[in-house]
N, C-alpha and C. Protein backbone atom coordinates (compact mmCIF):
# COMPACT_ATOMS: atom_id res chain seq x y z
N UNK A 1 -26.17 4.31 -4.95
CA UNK A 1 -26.59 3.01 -4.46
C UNK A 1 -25.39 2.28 -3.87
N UNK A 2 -25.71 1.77 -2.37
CA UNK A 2 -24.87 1.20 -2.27
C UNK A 2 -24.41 -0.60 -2.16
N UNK A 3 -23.48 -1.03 -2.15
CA UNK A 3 -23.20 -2.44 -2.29
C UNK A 3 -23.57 -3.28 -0.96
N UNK A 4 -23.53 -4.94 -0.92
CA UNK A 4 -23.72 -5.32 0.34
C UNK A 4 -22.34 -5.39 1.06
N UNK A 5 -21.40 -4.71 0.15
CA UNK A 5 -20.03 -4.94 0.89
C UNK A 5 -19.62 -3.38 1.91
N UNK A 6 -20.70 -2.86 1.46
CA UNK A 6 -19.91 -1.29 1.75
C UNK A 6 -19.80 -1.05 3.46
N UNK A 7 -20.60 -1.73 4.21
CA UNK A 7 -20.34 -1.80 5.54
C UNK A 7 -18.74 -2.21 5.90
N UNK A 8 -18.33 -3.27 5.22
CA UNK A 8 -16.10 -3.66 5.41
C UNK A 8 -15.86 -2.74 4.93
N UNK A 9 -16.16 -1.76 4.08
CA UNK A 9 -14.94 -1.10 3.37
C UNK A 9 -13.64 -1.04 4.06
N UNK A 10 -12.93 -1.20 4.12
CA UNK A 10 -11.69 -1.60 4.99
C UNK A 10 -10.33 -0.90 4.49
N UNK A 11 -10.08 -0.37 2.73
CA UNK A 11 -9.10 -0.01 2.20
C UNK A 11 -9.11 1.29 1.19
N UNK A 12 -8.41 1.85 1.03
CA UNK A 12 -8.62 2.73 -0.02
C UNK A 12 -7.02 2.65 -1.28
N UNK A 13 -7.85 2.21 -2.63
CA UNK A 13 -6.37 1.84 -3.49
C UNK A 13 -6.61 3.38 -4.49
N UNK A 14 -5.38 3.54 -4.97
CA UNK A 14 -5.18 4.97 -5.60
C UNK A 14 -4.46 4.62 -6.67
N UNK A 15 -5.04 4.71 -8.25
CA UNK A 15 -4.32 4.39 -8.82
C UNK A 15 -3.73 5.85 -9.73
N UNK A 16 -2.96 5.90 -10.38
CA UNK A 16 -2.76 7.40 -11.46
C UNK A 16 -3.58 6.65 -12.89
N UNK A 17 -4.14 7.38 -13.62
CA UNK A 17 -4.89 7.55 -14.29
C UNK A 17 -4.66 8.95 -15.50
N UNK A 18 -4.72 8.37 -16.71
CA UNK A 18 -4.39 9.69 -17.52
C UNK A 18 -5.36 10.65 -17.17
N UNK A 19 -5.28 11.70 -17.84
CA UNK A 19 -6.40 13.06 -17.51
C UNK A 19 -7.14 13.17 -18.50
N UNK A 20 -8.58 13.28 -18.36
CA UNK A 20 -9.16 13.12 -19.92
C UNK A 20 -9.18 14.55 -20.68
N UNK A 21 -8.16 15.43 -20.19
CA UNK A 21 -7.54 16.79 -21.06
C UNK A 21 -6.60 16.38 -21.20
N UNK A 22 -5.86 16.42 -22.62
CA UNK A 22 -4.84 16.41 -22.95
C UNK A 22 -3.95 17.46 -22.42
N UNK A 23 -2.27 17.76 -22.30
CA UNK A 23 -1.40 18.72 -21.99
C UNK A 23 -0.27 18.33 -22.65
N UNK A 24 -0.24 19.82 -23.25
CA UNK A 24 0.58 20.45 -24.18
C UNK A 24 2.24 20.90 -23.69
N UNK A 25 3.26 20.84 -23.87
CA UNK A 25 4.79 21.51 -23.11
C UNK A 25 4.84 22.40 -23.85
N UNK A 26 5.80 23.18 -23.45
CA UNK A 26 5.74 24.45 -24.24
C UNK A 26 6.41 24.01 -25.30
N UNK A 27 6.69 23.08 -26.14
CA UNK A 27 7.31 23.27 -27.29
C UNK A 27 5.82 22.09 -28.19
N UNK A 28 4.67 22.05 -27.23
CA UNK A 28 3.66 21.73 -28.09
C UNK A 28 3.82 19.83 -28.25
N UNK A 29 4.61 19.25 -27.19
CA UNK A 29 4.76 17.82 -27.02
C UNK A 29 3.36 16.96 -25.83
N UNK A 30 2.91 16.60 -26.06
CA UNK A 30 1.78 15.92 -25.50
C UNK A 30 2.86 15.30 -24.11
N UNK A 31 2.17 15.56 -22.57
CA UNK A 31 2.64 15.44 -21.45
C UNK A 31 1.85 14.63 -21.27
N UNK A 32 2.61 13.58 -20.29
CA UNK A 32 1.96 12.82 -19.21
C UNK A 32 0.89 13.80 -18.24
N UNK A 33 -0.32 13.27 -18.24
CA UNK A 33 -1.09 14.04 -17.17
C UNK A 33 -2.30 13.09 -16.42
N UNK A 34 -0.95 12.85 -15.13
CA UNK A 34 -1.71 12.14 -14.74
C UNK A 34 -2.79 12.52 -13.17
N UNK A 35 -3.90 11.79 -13.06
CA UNK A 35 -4.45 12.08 -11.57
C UNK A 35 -4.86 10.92 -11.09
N UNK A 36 -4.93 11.25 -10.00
CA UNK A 36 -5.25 10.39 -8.69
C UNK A 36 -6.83 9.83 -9.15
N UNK A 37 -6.97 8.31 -8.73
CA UNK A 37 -8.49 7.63 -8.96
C UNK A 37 -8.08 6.96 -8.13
N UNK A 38 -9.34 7.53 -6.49
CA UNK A 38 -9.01 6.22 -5.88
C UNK A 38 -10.65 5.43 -5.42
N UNK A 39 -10.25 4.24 -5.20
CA UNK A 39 -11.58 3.27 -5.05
C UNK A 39 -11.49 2.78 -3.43
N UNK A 40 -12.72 2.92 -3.00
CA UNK A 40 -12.88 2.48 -1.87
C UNK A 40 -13.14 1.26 -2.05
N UNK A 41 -12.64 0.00 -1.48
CA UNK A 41 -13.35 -0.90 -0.85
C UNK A 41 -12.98 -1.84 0.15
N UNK A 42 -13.56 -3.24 -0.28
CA UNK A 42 -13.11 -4.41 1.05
C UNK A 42 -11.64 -5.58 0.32
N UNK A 43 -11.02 -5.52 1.16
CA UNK A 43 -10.41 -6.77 0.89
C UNK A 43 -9.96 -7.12 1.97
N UNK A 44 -9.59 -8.64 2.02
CA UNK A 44 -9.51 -9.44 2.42
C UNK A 44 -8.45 -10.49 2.13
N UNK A 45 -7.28 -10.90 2.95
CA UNK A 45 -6.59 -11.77 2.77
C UNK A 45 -6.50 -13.06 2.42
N UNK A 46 -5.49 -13.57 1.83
CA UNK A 46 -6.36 -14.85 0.76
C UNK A 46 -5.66 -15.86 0.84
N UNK A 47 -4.99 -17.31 0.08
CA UNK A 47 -3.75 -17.87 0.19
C UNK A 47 -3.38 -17.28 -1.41
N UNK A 48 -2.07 -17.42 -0.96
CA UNK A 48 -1.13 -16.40 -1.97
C UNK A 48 -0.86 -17.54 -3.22
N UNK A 49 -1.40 -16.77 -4.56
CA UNK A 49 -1.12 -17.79 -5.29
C UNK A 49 0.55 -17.90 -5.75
N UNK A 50 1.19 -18.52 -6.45
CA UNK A 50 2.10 -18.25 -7.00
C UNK A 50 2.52 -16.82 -7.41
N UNK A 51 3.96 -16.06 -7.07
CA UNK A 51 3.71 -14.36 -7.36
C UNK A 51 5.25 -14.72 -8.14
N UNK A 52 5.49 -14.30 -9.33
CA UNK A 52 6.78 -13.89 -10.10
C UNK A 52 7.55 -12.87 -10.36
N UNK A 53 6.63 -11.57 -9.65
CA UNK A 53 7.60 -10.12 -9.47
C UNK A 53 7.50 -10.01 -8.11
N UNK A 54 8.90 -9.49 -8.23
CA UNK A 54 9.23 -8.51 -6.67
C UNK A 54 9.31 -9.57 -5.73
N UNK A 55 9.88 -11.04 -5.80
CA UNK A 55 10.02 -11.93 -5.53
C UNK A 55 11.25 -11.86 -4.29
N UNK A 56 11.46 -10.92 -4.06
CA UNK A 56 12.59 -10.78 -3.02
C UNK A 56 12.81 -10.77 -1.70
N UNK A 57 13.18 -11.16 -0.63
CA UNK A 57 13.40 -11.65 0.61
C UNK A 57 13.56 -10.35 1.48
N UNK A 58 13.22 -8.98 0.78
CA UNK A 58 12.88 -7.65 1.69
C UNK A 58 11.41 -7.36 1.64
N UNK A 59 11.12 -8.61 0.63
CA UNK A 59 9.15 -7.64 -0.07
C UNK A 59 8.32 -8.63 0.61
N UNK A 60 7.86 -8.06 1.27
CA UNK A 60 6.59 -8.89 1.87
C UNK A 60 5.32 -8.46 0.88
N UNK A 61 4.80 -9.72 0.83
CA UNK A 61 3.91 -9.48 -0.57
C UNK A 61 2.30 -10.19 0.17
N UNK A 62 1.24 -9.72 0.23
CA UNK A 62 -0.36 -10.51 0.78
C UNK A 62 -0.67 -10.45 -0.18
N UNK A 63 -1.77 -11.72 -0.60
CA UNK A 63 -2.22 -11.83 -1.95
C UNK A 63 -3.46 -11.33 -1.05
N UNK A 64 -4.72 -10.44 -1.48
CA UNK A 64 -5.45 -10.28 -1.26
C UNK A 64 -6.78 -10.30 -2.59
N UNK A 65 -8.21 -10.16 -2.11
CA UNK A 65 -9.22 -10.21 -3.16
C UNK A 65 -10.75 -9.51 -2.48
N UNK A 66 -11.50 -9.34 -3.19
CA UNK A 66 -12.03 -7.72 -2.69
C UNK A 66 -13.22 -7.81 -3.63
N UNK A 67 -13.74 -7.08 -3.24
CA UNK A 67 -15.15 -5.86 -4.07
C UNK A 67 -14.56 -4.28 -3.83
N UNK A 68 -14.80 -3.89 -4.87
CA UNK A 68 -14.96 -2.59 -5.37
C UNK A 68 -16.79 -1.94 -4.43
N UNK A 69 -16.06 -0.98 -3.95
CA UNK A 69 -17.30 0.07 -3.39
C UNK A 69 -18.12 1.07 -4.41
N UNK A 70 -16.94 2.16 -4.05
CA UNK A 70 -17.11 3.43 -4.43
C UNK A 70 -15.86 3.88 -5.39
N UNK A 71 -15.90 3.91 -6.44
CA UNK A 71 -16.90 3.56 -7.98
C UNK A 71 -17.00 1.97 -7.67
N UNK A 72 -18.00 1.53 -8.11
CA UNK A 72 -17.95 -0.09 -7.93
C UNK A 72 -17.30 -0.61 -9.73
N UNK A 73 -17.44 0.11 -10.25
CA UNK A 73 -16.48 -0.66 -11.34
C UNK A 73 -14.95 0.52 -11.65
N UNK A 74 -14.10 -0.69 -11.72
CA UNK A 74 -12.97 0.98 -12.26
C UNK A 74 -12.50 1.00 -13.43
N UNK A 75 -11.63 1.80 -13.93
CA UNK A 75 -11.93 2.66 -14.81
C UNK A 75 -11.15 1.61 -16.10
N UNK A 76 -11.50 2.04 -16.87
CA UNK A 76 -11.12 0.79 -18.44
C UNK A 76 -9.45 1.34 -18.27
N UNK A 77 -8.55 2.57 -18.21
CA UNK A 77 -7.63 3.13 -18.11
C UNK A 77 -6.61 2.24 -17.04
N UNK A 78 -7.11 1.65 -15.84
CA UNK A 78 -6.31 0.33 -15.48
C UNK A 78 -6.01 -0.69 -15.79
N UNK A 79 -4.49 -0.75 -16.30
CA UNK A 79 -4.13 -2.43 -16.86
C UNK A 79 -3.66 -2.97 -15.68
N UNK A 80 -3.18 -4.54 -15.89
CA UNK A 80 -3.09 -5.60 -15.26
C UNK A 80 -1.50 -5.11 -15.04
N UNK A 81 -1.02 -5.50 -13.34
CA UNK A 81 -0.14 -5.36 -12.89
C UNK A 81 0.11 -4.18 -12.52
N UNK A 82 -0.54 -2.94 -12.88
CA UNK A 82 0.00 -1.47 -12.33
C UNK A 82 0.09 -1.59 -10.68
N UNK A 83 0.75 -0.95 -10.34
CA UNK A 83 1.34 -0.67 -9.21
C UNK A 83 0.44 1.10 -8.69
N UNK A 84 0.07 0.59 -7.48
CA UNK A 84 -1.16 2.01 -7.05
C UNK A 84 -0.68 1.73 -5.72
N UNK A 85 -0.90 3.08 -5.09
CA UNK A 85 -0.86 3.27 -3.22
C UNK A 85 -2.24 2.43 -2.33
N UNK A 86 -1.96 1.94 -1.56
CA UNK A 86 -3.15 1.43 -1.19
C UNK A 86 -2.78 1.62 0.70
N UNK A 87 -4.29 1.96 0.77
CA UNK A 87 -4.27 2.47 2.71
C UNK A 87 -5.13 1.34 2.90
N UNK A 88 -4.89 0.02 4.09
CA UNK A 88 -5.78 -0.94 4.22
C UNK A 88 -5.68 -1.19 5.92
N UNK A 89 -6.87 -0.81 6.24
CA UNK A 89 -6.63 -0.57 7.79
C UNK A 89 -5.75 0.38 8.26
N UNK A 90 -5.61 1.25 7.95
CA UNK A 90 -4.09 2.55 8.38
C UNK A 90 -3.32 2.38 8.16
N UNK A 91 -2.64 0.93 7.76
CA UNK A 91 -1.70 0.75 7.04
C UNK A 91 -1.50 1.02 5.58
N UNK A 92 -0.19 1.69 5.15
CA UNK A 92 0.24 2.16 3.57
C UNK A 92 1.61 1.02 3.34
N UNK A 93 0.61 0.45 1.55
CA UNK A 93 1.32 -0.28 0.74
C UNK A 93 1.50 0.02 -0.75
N UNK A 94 1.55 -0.03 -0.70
CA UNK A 94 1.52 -0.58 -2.90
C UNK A 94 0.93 -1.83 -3.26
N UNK A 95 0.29 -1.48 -3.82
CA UNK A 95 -1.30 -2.77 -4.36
C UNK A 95 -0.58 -2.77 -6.12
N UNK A 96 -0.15 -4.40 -6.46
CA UNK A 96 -0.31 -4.41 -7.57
C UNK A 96 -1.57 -5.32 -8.10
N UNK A 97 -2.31 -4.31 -9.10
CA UNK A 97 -3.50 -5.31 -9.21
C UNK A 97 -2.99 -6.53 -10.29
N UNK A 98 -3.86 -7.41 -9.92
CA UNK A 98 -4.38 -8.55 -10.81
C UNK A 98 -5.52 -8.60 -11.20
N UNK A 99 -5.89 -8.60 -12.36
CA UNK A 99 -7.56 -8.44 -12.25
C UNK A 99 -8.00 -10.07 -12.36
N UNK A 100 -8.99 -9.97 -11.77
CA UNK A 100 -10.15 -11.63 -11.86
C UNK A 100 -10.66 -11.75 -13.34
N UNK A 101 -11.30 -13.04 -13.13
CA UNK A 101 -12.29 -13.15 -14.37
C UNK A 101 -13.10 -12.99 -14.41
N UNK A 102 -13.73 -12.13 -15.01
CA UNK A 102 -15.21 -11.28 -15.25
C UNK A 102 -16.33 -12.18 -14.97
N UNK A 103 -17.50 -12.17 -14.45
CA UNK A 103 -18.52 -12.87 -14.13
C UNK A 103 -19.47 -12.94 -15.22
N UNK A 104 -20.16 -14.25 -15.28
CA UNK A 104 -21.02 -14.59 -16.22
C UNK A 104 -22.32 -13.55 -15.77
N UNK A 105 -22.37 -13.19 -14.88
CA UNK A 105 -23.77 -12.52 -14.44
C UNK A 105 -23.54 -11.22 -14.65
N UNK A 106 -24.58 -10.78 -15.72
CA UNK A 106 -24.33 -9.28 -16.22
C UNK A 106 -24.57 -8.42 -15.27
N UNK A 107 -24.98 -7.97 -14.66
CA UNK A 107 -25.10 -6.99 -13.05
C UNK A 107 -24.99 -7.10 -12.08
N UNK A 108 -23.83 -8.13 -12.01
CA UNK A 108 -23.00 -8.69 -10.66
C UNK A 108 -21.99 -7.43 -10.59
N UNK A 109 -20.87 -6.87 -11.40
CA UNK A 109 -20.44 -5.63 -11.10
C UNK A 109 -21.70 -3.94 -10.33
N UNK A 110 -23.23 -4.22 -10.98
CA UNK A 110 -23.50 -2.94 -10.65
C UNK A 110 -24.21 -3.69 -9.11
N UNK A 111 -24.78 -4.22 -9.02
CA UNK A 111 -25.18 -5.01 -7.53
C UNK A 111 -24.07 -5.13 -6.59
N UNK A 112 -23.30 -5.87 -6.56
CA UNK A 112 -21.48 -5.99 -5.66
C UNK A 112 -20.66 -5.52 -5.62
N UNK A 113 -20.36 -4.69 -6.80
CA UNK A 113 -19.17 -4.03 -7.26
C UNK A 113 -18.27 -5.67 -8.33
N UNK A 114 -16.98 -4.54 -8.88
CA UNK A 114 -16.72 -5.24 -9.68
C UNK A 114 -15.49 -6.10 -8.76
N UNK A 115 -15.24 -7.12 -8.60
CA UNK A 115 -13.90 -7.94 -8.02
C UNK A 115 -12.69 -7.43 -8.32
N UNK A 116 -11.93 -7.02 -7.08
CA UNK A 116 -10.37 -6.94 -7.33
C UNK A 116 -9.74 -7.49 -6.25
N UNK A 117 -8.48 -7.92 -7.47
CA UNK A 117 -7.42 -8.68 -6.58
C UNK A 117 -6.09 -8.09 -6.85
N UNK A 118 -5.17 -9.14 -5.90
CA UNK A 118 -3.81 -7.52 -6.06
C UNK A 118 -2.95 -8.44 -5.26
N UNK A 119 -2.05 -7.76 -5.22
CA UNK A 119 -1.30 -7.60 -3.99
C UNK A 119 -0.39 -6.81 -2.93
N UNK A 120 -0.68 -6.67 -1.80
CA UNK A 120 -0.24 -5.84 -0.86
C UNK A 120 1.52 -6.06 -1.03
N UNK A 121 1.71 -4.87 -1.00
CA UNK A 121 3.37 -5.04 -1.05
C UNK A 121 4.12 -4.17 0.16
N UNK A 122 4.68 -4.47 0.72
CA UNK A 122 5.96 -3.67 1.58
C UNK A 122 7.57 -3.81 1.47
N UNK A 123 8.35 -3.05 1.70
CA UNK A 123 9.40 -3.36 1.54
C UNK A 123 9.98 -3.50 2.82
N UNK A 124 10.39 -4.49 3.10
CA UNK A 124 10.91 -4.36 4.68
C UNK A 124 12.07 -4.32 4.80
N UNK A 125 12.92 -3.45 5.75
CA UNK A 125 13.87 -3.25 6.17
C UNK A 125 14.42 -3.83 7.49
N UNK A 126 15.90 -3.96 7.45
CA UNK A 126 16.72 -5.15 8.56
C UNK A 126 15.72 -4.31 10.57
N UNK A 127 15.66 -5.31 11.04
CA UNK A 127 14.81 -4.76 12.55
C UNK A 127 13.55 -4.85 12.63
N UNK A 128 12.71 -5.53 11.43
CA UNK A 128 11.19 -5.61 11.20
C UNK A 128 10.47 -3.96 10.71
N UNK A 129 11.10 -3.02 10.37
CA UNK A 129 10.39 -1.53 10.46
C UNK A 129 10.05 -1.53 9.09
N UNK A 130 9.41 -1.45 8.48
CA UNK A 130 8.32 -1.44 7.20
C UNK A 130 8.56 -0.29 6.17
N UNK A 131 8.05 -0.14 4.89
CA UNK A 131 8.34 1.42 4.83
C UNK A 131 6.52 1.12 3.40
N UNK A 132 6.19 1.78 2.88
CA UNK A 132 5.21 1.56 2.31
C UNK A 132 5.51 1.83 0.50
């Protein structure tokens, strides 16, 4: 089923995500195992609220805010602030999310998808040339 947003889809964010198999090293130590979860959807540029990381005069930072597509809700395994790849219009950034406040309306996530917000990050280098 799809959302009334899924016509913008406009971005794709990628976050790492543990693996729901555990992995073993050879001396039998539980490994990081992580994979790729990525979510399609829309966002949209916003006014930037107050930002306290990565506050630096090379980081161009867009506060942006969105619906979730495809999965329309994501996964309980994302906390607040992780840092994920994000493709938004052909352009590549690093999306740190922020998450919103959950809606009083119980099937506003499965009807719209669930709300995300973030922010687009770049690091820019001296000459205007970008890097992602």
């Amino acid at each position: 089923m799809t959302t009334p947003f899924s016509s913008f889809a406009n971005a794709t964010v990628t976050f790492k995500v543990r693996s729901s198999e555990p992995v073993y090293g050879d001396f039998g130590h539980l490994e990081d195992n992580l994979e790729d979860y990525s979510v399609s959807c829309f966002l949209e540029k916003k006014k930037m609220p107050m930002s306290n990381l990565m506050n630096e005069s090379n980081q161009e930072e867009i506060y942006v805010e969105g619906r979730c597509i495809s999965p329309k809700v994501l996964s309980s395994d994302i906390q607040p602030e992780v840092l994920a790849d994000a493709l938004v219009d052909g352009v590549s950034y690093k999306f740190r999310y922020s998450p919103s406040i959950a809606s009083a309306f119980y099937q506003e996530n499965e009807i719209l998808g669930q709300r995300i917000n973030g922010y687009l990050i770049r690091t820019t280098v001296w000459g205007g040339q970008a890097s992602g």
